[in-house]
PDB file of N, CA and C in Angstrom:
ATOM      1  N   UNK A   1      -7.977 -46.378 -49.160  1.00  0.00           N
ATOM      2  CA  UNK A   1      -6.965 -45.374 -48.848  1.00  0.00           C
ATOM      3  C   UNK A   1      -6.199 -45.800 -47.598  1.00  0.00           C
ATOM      4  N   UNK A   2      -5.279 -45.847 -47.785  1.00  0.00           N
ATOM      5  CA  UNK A   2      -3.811 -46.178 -46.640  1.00  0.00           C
ATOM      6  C   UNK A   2      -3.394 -45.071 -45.860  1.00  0.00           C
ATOM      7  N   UNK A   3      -3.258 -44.632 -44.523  1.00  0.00           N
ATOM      8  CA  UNK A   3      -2.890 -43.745 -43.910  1.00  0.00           C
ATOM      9  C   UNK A   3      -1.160 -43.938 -43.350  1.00  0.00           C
ATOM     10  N   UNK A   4      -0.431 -43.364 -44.104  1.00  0.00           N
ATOM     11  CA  UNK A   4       0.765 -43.964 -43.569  1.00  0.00           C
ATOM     12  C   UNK A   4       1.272 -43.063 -42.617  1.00  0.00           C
ATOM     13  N   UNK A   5       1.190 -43.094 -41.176  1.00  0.00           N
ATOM     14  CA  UNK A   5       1.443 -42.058 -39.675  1.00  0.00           C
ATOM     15  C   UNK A   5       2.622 -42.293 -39.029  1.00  0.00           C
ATOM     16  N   UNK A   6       3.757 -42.904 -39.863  1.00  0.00           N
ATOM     17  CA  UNK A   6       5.189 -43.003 -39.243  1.00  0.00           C
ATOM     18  C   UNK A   6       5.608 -41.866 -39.164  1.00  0.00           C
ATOM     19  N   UNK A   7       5.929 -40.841 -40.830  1.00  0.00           N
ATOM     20  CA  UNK A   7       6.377 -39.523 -40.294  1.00  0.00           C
ATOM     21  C   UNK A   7       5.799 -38.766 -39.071  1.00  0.00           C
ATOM     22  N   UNK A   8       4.988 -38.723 -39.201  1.00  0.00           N
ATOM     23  CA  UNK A   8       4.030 -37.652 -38.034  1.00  0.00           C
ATOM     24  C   UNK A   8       4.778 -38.268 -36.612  1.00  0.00           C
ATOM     25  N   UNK A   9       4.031 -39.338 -36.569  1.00  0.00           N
ATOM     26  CA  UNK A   9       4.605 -40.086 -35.287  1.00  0.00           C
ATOM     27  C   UNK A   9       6.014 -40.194 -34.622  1.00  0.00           C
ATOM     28  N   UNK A  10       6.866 -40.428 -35.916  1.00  0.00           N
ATOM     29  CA  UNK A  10       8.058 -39.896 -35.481  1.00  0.00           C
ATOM     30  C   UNK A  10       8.845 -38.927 -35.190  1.00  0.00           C
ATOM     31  N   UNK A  11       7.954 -37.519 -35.973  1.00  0.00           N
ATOM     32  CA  UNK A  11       8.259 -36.397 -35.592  1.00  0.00           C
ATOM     33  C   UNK A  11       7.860 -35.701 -33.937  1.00  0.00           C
ATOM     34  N   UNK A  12       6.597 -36.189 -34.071  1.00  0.00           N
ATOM     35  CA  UNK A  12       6.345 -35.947 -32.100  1.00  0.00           C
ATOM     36  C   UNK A  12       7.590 -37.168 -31.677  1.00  0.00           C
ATOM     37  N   UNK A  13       7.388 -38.328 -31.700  1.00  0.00           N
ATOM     38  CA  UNK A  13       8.315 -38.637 -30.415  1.00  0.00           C
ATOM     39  C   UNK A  13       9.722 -38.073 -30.921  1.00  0.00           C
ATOM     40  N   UNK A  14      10.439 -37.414 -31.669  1.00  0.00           N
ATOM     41  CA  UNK A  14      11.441 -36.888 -31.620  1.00  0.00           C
ATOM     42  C   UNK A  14      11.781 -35.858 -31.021  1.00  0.00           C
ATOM     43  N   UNK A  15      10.285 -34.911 -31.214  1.00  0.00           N
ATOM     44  CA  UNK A  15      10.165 -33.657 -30.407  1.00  0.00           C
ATOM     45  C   UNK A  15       9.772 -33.966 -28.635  1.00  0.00           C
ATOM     46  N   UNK A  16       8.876 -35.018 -28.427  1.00  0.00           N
ATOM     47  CA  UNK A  16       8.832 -35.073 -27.324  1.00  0.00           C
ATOM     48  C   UNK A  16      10.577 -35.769 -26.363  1.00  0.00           C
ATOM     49  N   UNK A  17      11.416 -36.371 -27.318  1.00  0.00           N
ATOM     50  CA  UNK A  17      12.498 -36.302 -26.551  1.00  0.00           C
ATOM     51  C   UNK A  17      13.643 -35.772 -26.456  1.00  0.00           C
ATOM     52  N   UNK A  18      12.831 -34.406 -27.341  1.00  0.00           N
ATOM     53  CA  UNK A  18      14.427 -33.406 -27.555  1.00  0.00           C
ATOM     54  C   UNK A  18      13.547 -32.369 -25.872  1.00  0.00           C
ATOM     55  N   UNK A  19      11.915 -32.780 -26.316  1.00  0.00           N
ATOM     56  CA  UNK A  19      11.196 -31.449 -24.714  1.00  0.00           C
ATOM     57  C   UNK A  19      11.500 -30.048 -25.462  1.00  0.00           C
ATOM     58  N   UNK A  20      10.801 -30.140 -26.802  1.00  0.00           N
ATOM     59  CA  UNK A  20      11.122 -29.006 -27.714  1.00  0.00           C
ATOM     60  C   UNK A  20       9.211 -28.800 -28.035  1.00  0.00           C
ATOM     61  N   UNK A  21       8.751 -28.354 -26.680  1.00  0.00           N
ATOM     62  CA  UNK A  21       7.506 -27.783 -27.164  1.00  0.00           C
ATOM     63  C   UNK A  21       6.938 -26.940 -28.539  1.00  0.00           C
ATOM     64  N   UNK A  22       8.023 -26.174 -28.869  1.00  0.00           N
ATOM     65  CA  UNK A  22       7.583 -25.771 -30.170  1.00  0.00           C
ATOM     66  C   UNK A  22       7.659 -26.936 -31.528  1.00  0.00           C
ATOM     67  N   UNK A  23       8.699 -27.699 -31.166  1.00  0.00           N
ATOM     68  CA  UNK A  23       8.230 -28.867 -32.319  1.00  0.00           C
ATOM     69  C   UNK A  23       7.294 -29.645 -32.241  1.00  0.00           C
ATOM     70  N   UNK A  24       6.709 -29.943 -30.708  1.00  0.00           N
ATOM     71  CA  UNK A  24       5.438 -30.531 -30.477  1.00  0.00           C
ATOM     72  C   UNK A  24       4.374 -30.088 -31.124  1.00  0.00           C
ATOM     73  N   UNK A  25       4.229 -28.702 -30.972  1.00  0.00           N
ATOM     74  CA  UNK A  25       3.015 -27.832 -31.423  1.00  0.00           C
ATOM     75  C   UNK A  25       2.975 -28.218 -32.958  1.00  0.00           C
ATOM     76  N   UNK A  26       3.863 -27.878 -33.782  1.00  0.00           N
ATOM     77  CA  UNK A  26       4.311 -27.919 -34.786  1.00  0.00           C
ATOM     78  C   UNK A  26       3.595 -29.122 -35.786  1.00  0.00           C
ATOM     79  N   UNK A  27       3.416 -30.591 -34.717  1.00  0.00           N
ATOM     80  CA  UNK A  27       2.897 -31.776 -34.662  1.00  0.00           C
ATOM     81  C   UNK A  27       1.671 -31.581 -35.289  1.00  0.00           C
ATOM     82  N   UNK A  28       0.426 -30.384 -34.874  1.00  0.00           N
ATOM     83  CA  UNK A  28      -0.483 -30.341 -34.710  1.00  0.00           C
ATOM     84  C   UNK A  28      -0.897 -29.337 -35.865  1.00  0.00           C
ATOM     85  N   UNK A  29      -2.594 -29.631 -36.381  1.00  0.00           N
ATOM     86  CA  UNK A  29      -2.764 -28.662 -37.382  1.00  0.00           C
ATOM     87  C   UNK A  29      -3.123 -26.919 -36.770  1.00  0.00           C
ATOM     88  N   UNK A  30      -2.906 -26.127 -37.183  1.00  0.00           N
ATOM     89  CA  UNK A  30      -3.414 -24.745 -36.619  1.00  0.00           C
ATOM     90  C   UNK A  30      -4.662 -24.475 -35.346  1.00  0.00           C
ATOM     91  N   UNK A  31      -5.252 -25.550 -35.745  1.00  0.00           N
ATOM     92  CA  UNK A  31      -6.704 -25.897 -34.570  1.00  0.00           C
ATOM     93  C   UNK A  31      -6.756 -27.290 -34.102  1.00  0.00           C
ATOM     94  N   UNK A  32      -5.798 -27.798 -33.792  1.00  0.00           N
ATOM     95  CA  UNK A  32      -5.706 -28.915 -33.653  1.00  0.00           C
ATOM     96  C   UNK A  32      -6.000 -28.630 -32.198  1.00  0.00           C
ATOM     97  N   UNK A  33      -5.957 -30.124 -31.241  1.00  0.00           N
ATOM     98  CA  UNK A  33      -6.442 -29.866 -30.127  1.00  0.00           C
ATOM     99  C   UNK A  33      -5.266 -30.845 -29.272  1.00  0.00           C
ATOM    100  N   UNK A  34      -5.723 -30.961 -27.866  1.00  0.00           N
ATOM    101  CA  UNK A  34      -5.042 -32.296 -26.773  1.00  0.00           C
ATOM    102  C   UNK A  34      -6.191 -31.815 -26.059  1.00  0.00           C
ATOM    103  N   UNK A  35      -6.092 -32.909 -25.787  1.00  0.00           N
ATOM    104  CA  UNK A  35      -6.795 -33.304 -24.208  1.00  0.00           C
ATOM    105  C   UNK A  35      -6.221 -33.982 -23.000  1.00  0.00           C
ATOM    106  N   UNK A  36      -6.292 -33.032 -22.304  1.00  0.00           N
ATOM    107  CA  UNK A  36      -4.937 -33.383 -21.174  1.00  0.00           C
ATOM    108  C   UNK A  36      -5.602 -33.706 -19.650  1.00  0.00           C
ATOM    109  N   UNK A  37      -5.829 -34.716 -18.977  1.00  0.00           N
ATOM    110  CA  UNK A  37      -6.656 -34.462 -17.632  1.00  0.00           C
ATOM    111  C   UNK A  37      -7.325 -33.606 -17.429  1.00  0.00           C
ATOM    112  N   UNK A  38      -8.363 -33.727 -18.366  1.00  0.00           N
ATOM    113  CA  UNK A  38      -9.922 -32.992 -18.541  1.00  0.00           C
ATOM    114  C   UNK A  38      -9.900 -31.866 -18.937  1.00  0.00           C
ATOM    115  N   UNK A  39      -8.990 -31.370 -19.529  1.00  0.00           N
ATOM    116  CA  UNK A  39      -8.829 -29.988 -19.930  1.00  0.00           C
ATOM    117  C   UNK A  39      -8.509 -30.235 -21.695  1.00  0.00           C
ATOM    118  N   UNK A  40      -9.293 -29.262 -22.431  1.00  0.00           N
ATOM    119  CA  UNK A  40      -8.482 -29.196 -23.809  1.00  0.00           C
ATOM    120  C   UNK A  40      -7.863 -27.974 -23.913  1.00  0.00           C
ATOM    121  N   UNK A  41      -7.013 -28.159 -24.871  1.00  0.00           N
ATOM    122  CA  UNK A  41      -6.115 -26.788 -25.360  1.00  0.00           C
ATOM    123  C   UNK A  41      -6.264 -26.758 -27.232  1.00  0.00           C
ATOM    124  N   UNK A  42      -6.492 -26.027 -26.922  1.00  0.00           N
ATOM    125  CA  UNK A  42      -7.040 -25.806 -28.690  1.00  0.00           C
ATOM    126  C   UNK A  42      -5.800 -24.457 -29.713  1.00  0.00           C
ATOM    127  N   UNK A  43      -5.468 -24.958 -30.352  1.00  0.00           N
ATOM    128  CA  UNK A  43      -4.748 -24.270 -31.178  1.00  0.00           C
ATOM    129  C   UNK A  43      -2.509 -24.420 -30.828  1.00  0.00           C
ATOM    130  N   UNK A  44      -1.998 -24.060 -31.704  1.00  0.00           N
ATOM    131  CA  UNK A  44      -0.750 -24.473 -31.695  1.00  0.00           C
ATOM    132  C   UNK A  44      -0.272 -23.391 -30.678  1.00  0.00           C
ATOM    133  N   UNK A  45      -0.199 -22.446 -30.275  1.00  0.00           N
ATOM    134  CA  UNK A  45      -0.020 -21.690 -29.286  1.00  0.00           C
ATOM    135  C   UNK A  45      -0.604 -21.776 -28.139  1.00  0.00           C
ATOM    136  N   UNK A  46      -1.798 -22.677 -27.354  1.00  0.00           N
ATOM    137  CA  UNK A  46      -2.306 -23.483 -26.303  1.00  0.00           C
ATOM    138  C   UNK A  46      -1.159 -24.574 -26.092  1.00  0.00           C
ATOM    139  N   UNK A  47      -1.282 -25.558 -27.300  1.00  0.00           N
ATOM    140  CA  UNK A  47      -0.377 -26.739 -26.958  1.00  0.00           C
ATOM    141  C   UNK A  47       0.865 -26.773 -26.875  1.00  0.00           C
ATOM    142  N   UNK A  48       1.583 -25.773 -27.209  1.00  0.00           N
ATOM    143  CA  UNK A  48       2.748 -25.079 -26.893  1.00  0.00           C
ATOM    144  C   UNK A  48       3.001 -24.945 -25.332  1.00  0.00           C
ATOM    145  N   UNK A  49       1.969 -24.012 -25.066  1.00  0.00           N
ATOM    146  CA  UNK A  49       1.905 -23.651 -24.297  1.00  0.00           C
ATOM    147  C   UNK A  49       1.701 -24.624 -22.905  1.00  0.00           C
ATOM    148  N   UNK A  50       0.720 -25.679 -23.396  1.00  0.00           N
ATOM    149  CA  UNK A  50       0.641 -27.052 -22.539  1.00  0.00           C
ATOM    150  C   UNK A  50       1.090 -27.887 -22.336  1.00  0.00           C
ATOM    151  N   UNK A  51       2.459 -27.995 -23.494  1.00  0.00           N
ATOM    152  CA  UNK A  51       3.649 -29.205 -23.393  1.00  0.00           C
ATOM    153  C   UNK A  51       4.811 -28.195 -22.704  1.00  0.00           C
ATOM    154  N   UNK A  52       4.319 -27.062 -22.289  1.00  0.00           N
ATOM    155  CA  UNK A  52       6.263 -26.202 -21.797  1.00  0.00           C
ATOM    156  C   UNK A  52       5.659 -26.356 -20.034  1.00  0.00           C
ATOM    157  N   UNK A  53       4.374 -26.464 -19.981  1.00  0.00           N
ATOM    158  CA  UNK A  53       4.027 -26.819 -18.523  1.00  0.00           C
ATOM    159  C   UNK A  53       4.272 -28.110 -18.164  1.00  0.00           C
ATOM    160  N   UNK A  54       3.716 -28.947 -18.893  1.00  0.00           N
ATOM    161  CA  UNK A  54       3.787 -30.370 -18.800  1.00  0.00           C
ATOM    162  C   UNK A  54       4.893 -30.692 -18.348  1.00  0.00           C
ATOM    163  N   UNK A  55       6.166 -30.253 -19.220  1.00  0.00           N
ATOM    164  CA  UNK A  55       7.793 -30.687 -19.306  1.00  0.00           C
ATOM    165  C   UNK A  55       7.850 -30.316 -17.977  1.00  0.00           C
ATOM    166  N   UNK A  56       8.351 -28.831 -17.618  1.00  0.00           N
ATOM    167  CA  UNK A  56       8.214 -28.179 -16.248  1.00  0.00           C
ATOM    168  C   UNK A  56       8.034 -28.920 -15.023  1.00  0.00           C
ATOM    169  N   UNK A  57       6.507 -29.370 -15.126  1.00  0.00           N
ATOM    170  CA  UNK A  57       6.200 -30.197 -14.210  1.00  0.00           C
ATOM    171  C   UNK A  57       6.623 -31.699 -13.749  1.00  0.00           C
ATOM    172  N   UNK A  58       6.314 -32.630 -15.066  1.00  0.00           N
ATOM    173  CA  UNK A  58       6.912 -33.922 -15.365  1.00  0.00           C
ATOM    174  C   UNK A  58       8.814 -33.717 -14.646  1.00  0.00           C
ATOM    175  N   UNK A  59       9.284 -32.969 -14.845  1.00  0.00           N
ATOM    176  CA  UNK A  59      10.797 -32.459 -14.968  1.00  0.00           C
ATOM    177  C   UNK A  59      11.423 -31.868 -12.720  1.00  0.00           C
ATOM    178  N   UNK A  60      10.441 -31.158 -12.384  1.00  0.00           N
ATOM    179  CA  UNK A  60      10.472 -31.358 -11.329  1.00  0.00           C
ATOM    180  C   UNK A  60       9.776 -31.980 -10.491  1.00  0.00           C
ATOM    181  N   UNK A  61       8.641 -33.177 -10.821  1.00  0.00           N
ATOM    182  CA  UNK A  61       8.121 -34.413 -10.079  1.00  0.00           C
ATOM    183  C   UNK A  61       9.512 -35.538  -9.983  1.00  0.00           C
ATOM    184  N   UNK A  62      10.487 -35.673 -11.431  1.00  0.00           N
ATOM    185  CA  UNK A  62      11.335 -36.623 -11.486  1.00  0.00           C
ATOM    186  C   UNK A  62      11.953 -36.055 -10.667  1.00  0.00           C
ATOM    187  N   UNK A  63      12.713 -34.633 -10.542  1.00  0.00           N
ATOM    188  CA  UNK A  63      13.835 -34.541  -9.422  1.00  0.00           C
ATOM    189  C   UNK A  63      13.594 -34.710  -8.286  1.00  0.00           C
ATOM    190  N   UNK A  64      12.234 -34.460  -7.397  1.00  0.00           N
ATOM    191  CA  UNK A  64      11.718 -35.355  -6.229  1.00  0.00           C
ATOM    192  C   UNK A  64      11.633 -36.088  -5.633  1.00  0.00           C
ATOM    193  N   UNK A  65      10.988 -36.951  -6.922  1.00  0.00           N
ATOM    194  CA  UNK A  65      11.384 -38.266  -6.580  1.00  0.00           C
ATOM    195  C   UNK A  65      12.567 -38.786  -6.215  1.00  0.00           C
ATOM    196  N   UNK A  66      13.308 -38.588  -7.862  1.00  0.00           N
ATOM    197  CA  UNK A  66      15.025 -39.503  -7.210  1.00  0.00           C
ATOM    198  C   UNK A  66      15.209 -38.775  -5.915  1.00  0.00           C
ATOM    199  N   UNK A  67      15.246 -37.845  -5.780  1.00  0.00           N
ATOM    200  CA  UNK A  67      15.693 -37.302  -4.421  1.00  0.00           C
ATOM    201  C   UNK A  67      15.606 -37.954  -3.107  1.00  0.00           C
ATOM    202  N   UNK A  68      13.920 -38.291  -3.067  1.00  0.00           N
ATOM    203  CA  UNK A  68      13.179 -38.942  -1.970  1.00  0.00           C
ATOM    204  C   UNK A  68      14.045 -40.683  -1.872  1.00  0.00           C
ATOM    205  N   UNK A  69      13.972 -41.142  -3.095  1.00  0.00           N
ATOM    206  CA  UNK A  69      14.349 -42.761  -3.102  1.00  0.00           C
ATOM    207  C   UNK A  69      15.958 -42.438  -2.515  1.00  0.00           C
ATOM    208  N   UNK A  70      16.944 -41.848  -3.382  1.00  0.00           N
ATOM    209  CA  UNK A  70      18.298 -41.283  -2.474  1.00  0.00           C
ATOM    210  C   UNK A  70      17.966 -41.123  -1.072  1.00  0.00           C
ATOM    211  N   UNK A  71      17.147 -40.530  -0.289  1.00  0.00           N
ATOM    212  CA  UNK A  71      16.876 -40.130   1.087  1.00  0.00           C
ATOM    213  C   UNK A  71      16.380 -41.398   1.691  1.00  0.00           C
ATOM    214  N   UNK A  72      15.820 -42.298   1.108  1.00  0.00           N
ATOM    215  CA  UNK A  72      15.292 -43.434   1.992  1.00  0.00           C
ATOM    216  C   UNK A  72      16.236 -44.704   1.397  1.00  0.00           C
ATOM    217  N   UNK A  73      17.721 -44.563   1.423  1.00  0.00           N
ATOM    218  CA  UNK A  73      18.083 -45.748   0.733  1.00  0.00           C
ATOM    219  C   UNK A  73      19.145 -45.679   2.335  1.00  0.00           C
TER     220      UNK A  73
END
């Protein structure tokens, strides 16, 4: 048996670069899980819930940064 994981795969990284947490979730089966720096999140309304933080965060670490490198140039 052949597992062919392009659709799937391409559907998260599409969702991860639209930062469309609900299509992320979407990714995942009803109980599906992540494991995120020692923490799991279990179910499509967790991981929802854990990719709209993620973004959030990831999203104002980048504006920081550039900020900081602008300030020391």
């Amino acid at each position: 048996m052949t597992l062919d994981a392009r659709e799937p795969i391409a559907a998260y990284l599409a969702a991860e670069e639209a930062k469309d947490a609900d299509a992320v979730s979407r990714c995942f089966t009803e109980d599906g899980t992540v494991h995120d720096e020692g923490r799991d999140y279990r179910g499509r309304d967790a991981i929802r819930q854990w990719k709209q933080r993620r973004t959030r965060n990831t999203d104002t670490f980048c504006r920081w940064s550039t900020r900081k490198r602008m300030e020391t140039r």
